[in-house]
C-alpha atoms as a PDB file:
ATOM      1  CA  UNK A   1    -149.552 -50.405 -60.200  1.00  0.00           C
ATOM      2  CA  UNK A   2    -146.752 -48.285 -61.835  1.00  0.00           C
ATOM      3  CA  UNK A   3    -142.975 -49.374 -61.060  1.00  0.00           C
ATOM      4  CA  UNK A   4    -140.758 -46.885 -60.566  1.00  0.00           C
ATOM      5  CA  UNK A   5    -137.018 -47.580 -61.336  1.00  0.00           C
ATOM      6  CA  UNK A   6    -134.610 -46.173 -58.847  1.00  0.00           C
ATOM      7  CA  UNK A   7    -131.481 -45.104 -59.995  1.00  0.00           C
ATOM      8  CA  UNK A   8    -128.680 -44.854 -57.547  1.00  0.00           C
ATOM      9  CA  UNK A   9    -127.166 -41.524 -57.463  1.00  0.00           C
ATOM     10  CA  UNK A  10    -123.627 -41.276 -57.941  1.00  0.00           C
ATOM     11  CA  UNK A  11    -123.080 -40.009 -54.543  1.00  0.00           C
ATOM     12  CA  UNK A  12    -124.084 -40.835 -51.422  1.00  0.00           C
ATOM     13  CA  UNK A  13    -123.485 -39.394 -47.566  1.00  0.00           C
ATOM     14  CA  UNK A  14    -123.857 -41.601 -44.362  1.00  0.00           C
ATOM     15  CA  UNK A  15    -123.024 -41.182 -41.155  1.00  0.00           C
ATOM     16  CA  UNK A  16    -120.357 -43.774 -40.145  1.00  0.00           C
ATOM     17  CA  UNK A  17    -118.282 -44.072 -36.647  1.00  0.00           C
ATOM     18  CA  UNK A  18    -114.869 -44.850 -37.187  1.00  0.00           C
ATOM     19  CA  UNK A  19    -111.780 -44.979 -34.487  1.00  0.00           C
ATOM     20  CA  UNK A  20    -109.482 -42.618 -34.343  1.00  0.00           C
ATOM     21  CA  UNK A  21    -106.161 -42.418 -32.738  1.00  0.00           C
ATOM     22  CA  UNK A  22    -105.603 -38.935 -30.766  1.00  0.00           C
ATOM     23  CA  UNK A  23    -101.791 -38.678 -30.340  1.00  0.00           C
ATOM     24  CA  UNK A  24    -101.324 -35.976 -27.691  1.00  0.00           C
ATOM     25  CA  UNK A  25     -97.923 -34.376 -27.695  1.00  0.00           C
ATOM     26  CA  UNK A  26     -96.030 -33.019 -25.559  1.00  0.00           C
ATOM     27  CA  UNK A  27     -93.260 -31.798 -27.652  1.00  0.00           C
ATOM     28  CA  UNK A  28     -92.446 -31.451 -31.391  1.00  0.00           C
ATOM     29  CA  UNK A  29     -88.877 -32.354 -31.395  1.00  0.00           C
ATOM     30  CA  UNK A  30     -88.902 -35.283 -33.971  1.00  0.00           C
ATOM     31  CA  UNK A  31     -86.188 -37.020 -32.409  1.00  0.00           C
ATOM     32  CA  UNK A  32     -87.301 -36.844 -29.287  1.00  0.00           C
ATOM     33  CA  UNK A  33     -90.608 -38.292 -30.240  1.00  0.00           C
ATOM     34  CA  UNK A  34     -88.884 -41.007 -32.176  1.00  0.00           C
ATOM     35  CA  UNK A  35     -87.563 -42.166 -29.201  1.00  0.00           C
ATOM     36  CA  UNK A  36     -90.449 -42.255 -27.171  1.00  0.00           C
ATOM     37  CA  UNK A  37     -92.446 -44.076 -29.874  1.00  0.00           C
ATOM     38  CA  UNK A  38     -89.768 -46.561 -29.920  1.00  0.00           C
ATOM     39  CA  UNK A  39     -89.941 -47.217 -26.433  1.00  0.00           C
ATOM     40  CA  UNK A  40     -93.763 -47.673 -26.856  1.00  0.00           C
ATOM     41  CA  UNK A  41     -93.942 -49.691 -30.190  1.00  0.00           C
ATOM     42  CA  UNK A  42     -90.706 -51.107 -30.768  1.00  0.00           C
ATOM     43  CA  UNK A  43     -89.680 -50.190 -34.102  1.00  0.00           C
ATOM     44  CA  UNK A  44     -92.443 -52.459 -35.701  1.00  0.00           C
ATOM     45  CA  UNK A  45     -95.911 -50.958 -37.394  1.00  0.00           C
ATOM     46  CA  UNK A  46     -97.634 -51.473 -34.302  1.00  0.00           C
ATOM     47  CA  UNK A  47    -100.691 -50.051 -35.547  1.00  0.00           C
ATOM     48  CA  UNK A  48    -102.685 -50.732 -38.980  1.00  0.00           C
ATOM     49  CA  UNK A  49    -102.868 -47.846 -40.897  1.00  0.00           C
ATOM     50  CA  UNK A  50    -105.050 -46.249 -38.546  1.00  0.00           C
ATOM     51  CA  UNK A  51    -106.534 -42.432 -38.861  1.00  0.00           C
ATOM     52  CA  UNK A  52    -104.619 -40.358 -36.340  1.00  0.00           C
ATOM     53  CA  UNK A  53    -105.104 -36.754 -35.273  1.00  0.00           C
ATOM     54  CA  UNK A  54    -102.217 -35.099 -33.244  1.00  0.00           C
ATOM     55  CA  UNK A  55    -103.709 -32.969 -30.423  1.00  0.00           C
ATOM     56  CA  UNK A  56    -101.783 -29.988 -29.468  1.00  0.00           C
ATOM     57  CA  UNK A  57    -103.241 -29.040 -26.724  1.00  0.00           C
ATOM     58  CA  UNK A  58    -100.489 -29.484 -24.076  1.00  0.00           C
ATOM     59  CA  UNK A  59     -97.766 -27.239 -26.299  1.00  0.00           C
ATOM     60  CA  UNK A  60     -96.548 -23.632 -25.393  1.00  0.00           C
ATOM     61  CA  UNK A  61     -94.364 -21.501 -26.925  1.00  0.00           C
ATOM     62  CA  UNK A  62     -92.607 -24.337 -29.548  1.00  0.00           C
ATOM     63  CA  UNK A  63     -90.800 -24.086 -32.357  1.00  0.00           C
ATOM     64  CA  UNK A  64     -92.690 -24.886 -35.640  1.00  0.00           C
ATOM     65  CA  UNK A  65     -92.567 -28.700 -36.090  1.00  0.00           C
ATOM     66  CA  UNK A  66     -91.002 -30.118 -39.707  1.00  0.00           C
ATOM     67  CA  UNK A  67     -94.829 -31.577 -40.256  1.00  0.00           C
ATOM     68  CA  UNK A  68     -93.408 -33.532 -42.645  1.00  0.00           C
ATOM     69  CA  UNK A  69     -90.971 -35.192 -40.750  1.00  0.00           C
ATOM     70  CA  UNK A  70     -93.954 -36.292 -37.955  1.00  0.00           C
ATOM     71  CA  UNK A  71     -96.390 -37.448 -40.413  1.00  0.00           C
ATOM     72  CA  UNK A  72     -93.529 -39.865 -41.625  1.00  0.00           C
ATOM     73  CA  UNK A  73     -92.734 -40.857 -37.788  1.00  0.00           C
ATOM     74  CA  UNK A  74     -95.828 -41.852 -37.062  1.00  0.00           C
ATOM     75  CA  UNK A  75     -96.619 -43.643 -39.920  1.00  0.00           C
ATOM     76  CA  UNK A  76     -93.470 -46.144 -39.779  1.00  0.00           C
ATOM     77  CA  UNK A  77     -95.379 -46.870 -36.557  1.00  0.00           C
ATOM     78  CA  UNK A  78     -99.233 -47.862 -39.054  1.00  0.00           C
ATOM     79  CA  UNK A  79    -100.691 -44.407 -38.137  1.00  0.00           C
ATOM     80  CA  UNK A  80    -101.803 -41.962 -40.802  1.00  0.00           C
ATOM     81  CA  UNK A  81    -101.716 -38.129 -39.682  1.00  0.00           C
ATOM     82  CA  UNK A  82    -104.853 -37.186 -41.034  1.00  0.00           C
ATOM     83  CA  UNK A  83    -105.205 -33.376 -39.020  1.00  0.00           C
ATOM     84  CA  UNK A  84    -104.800 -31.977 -35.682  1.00  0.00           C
ATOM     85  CA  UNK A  85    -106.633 -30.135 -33.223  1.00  0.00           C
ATOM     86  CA  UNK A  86    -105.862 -27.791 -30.326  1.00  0.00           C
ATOM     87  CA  UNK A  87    -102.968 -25.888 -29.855  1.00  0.00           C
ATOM     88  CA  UNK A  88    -101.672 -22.307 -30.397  1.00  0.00           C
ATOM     89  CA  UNK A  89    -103.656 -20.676 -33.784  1.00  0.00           C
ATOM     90  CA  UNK A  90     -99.997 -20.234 -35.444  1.00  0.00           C
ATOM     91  CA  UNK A  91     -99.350 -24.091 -35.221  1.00  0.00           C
ATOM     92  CA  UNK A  92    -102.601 -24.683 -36.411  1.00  0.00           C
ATOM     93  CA  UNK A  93    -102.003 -22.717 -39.394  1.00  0.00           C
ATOM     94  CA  UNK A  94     -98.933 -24.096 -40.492  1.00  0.00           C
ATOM     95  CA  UNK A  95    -100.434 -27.626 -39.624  1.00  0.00           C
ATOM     96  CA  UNK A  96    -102.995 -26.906 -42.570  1.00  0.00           C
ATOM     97  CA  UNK A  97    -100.346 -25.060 -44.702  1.00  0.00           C
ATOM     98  CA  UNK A  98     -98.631 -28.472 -44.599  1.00  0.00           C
ATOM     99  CA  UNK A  99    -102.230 -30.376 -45.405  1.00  0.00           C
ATOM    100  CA  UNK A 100    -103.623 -31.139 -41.728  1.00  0.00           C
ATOM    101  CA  UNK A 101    -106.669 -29.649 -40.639  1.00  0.00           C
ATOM    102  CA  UNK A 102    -108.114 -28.217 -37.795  1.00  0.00           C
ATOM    103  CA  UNK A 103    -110.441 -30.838 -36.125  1.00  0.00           C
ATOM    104  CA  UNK A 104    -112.830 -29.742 -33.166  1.00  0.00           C
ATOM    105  CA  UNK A 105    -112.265 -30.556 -29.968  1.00  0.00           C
ATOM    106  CA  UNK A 106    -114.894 -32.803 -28.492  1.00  0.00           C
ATOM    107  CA  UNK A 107    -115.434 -34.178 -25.082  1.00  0.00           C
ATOM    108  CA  UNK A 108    -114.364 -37.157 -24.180  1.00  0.00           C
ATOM    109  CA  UNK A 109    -115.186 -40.606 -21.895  1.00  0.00           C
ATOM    110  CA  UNK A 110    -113.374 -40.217 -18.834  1.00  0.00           C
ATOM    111  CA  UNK A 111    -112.528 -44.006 -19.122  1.00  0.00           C
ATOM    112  CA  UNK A 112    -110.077 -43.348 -22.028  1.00  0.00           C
ATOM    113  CA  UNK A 113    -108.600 -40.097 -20.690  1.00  0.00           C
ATOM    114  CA  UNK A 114    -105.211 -40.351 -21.474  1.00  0.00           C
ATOM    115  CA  UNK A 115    -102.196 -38.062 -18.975  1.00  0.00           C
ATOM    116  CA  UNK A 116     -98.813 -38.252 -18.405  1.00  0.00           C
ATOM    117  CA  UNK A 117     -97.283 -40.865 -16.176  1.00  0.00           C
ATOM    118  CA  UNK A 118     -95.918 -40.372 -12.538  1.00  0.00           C
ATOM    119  CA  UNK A 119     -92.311 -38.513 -13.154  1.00  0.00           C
ATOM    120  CA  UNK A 120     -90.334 -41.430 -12.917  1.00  0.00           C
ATOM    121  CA  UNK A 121     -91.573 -41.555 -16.525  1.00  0.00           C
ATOM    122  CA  UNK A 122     -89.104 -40.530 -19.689  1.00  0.00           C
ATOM    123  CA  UNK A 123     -89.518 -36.665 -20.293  1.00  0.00           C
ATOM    124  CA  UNK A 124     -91.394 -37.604 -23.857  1.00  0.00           C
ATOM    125  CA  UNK A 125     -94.429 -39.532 -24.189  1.00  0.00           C
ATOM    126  CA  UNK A 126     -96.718 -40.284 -27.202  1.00  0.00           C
ATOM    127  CA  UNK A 127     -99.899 -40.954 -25.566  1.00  0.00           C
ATOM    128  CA  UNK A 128    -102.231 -42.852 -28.597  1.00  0.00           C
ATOM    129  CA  UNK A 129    -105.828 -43.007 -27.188  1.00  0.00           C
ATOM    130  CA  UNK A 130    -108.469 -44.886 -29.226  1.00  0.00           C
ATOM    131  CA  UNK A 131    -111.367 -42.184 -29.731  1.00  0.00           C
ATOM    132  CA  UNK A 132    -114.446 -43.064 -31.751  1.00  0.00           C
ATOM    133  CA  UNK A 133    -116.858 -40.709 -31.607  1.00  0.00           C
ATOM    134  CA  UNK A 134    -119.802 -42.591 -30.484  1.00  0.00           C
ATOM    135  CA  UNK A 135    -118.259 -45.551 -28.550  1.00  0.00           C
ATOM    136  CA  UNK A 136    -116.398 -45.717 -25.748  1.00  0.00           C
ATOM    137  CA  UNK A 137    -112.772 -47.765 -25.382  1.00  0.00           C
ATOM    138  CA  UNK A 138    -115.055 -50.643 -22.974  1.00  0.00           C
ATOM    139  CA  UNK A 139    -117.087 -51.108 -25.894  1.00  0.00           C
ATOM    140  CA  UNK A 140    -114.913 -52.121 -27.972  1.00  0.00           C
ATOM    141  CA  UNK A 141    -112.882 -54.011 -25.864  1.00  0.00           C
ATOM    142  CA  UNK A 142    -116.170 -56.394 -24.874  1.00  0.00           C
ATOM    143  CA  UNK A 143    -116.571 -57.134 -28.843  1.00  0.00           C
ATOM    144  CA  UNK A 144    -113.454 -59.766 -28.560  1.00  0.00           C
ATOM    145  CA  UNK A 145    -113.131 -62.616 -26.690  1.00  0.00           C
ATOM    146  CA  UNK A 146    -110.001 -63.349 -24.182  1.00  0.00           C
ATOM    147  CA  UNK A 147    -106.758 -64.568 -25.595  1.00  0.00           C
ATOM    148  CA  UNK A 148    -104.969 -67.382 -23.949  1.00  0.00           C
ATOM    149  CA  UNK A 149    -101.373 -68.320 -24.689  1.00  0.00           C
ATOM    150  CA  UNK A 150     -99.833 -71.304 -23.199  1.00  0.00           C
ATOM    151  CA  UNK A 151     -96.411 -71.140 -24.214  1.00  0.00           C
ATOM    152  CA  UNK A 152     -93.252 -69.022 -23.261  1.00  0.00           C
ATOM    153  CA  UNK A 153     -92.442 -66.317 -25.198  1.00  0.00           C
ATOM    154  CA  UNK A 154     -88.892 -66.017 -26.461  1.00  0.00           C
ATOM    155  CA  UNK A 155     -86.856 -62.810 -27.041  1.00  0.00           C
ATOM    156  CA  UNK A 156     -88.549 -61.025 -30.184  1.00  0.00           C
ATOM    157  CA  UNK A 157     -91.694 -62.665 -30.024  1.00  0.00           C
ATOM    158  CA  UNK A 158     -94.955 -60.208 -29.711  1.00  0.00           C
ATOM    159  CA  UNK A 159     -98.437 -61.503 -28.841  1.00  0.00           C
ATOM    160  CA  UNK A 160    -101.454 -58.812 -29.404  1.00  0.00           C
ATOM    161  CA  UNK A 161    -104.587 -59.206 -28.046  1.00  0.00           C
ATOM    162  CA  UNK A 162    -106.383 -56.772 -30.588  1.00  0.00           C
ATOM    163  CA  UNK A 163    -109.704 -55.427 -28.993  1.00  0.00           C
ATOM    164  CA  UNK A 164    -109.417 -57.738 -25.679  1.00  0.00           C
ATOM    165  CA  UNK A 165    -108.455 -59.249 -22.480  1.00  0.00           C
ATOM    166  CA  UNK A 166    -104.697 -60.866 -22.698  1.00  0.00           C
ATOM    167  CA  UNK A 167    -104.230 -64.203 -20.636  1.00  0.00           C
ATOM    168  CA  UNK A 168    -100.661 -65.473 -20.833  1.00  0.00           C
ATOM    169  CA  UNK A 169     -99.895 -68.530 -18.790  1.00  0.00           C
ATOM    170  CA  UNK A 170     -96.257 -69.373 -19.373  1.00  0.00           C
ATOM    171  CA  UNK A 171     -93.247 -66.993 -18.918  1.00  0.00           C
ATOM    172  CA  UNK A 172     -92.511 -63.462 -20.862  1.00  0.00           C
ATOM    173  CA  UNK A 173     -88.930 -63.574 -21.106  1.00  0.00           C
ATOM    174  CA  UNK A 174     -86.878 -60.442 -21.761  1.00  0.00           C
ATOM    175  CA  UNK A 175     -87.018 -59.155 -24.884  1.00  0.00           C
ATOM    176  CA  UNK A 176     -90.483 -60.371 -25.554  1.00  0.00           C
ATOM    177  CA  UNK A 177     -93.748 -58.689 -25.877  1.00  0.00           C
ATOM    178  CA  UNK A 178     -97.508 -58.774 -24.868  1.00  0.00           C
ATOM    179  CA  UNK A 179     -99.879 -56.234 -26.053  1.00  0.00           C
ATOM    180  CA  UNK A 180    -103.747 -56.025 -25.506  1.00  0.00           C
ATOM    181  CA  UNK A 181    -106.914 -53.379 -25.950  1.00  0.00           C
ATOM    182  CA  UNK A 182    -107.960 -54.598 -22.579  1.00  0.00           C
ATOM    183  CA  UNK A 183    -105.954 -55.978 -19.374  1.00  0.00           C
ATOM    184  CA  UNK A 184    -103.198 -58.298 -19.485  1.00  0.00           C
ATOM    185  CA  UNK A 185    -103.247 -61.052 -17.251  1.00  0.00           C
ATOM    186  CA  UNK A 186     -99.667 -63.096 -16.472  1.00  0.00           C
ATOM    187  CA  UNK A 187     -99.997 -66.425 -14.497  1.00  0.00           C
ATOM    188  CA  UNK A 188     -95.676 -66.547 -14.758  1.00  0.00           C
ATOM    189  CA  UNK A 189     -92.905 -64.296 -14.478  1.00  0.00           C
ATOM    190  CA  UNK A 190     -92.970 -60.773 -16.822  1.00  0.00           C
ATOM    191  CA  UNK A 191     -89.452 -60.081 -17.515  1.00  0.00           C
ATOM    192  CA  UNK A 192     -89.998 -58.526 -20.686  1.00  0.00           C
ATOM    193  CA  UNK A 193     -92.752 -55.560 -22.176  1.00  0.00           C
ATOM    194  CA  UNK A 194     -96.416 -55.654 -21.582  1.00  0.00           C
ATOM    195  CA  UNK A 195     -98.700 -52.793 -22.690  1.00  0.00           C
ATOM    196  CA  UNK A 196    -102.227 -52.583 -21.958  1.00  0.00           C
ATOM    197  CA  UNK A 197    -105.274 -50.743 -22.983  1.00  0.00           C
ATOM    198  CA  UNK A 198    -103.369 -49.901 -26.022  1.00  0.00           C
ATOM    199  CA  UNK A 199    -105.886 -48.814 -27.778  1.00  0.00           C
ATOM    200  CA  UNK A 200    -106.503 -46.410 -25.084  1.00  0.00           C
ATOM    201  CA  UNK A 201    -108.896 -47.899 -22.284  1.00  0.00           C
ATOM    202  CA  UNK A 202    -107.318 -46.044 -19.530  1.00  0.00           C
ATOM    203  CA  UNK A 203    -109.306 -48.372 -17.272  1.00  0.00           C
ATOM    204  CA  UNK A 204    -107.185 -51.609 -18.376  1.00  0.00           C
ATOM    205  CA  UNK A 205    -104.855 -53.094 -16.349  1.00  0.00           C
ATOM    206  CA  UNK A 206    -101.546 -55.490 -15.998  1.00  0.00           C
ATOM    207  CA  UNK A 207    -101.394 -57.722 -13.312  1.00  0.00           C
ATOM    208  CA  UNK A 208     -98.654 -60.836 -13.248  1.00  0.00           C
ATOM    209  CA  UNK A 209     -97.448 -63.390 -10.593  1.00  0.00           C
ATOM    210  CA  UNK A 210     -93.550 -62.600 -10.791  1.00  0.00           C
ATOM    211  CA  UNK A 211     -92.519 -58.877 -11.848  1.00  0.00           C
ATOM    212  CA  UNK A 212     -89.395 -58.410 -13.682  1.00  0.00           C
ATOM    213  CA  UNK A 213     -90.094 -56.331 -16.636  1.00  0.00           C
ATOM    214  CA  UNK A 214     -88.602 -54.036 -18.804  1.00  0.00           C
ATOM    215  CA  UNK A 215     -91.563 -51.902 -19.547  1.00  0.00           C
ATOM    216  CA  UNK A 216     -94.945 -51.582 -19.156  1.00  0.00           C
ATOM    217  CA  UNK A 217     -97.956 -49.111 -20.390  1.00  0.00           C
ATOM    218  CA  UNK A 218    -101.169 -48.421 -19.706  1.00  0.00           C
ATOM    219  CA  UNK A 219    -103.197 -46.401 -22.477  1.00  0.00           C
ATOM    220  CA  UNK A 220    -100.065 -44.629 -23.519  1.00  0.00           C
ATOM    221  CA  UNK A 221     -98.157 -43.772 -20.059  1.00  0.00           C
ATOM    222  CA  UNK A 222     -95.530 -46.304 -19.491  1.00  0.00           C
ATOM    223  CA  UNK A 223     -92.576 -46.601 -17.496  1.00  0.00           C
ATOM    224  CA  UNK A 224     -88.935 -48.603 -18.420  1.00  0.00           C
ATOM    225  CA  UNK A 225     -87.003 -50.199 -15.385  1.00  0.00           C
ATOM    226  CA  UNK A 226     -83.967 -49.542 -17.564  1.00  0.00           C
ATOM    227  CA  UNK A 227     -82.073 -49.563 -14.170  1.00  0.00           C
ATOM    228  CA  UNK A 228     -83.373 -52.649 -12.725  1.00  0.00           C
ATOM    229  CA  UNK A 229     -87.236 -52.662 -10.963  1.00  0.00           C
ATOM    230  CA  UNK A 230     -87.825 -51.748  -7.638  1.00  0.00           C
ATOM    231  CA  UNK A 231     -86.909 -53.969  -4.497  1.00  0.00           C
ATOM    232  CA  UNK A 232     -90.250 -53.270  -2.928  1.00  0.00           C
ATOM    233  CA  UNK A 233     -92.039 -54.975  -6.541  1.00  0.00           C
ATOM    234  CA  UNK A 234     -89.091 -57.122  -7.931  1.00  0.00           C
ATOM    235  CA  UNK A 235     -90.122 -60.766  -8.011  1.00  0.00           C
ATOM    236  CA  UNK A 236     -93.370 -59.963  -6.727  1.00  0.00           C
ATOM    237  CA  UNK A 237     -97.423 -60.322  -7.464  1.00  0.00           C
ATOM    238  CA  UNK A 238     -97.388 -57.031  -8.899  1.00  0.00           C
ATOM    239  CA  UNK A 239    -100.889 -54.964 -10.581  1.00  0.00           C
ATOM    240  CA  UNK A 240    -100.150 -51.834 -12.914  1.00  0.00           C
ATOM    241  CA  UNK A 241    -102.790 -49.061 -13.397  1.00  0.00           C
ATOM    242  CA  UNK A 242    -103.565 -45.395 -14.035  1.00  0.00           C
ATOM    243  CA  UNK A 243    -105.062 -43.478 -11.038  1.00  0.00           C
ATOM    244  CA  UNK A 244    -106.148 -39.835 -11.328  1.00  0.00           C
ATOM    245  CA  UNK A 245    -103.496 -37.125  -9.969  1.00  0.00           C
ATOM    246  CA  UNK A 246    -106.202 -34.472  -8.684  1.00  0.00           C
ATOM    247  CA  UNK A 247    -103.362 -31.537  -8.565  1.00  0.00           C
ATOM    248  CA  UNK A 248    -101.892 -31.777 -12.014  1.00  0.00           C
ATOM    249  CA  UNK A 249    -106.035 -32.933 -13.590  1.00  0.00           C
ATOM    250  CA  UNK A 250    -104.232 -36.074 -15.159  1.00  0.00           C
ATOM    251  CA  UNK A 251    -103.218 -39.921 -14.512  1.00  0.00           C
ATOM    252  CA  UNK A 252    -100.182 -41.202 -13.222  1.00  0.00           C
ATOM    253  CA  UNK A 253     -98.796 -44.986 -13.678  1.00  0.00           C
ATOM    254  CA  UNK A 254     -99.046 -47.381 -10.476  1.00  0.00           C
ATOM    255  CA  UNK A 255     -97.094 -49.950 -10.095  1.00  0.00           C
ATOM    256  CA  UNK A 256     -98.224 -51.578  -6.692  1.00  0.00           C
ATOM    257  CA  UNK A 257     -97.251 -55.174  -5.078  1.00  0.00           C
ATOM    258  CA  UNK A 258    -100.827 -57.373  -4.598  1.00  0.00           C
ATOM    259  CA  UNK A 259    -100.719 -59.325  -1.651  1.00  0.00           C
ATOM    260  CA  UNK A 260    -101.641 -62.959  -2.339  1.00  0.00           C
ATOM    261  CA  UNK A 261    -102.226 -63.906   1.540  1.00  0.00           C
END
């Protein structure tokens, strides 16, 4: 039998699914956007070095952006910029003129469409919504088990379930932080930030025993109670989730009471 020797070649393509991060904007006033990331991410690297892709659907008649300026924003926050897609032909253009291509516009899981939040929300929201091309947001939530944490959390202190279900059974005091890919579940009082489905399951939810918190987010659409929460939720079982607004063809933020009877 004759042996053939196989040499490898010094290139090879396969196809691959990787994650990533649509940013949908709603403005391209840098500042503005700063702040709104801040509100979402705290001014830590929330994300790690992740591929991102800034959709530009939802913008008419802007200003050209300092591209520059947003690449950098987004990547103090572990996001790299890698292109964009949508959006008016002359942003597009200077997009690439600044080195971000045009990336087509696919369509996309219903469970990880990501909208704007009721308008009690801020009037600038980065929306980051986990997109893989094959794979929905559920599936890669179910890949990690639950995370349980049994003590309080402190001012400063962040806890991130990455790719899961968040189960905290002790108290989130203000100033602290509890992230997950899936729902966050809060056996004690919330008084500081929880964001779920952050890596855009718009499906995800927050639910806690004693509501008191500064923030929360679902997939992107959050809402501060900078001015102290609600009387009708304040203290209370409270559950937080997206539901679809039919008129406007996006999701608004619910923050409801749960009755425990």
């Amino acid at each position: 039998m004759q042996r053939t020797n196989k040499i490898p070649q010094p290139i090879e393509f396969k196809g691959t699914t990787l994650p990533i991060v649509v940013i949908t904007l709603r403005s391209l006033q840098v500042d503005e956007l700063a702040r709104a990331a801040t509100a979402l991410f705290g001014g830590s690297d929330f994300f790690d070095g992740d591929a991102a892709v800034l959709d530009l659907a939802q913008l008419v008649d802007v200003p050209e952006p300092d591209w520059r300026r947003l690449k950098q924003l987004f990547k103090a926050h572990g996001l790299n910029v890698i292109g964009v897609r949508g959006g008016s032909e002359e942003l597009r253009y200077g997009a690439a003129f600044a080195g971000l291509p045009t990336y087509a516009v696919g369509d996309r899981p219903a469970t990880v469409t990501a909208a704007r939040a009721a308008a009690a929300s801020p009037p600038a929201t980065v929306e980051a919504t986990d997109a893989p091309p094959a794979e929905s947001a559920a599936a890669v939530v179910a890949r990690t088990p639950t995370l349980f944490v049994n003590r309080p959390l402190r001012s400063g202190q962040q806890v991130y379930a990455r790719g899961g279900d968040l189960v905290v059974l002790a108290a989130v005091n203000a100033g602290a932080e509890v992230i997950a890919d899936g729902s966050i579940h809060i056996y004690a009082p919330l008084r500081g930030r929880a964001l779920a489905g952050a890596a855009g399951a718009a499906d995800a939810r927050i639910l806690c025993t004693r509501f008191d918190a500064e923030l929360v987010s679902v997939a992107g659409l959050y809402r501060t109670f900078d001015g102290g929460v609600p009387h009708e939720v304040a203290g209370r079982p409270v559950q937080v989730r997206l539901a679809e607004c039919v008129e406007r063809d996006t999701n608004r933020l619910i923050v409801e009471a749960l009755s425990t009877d």
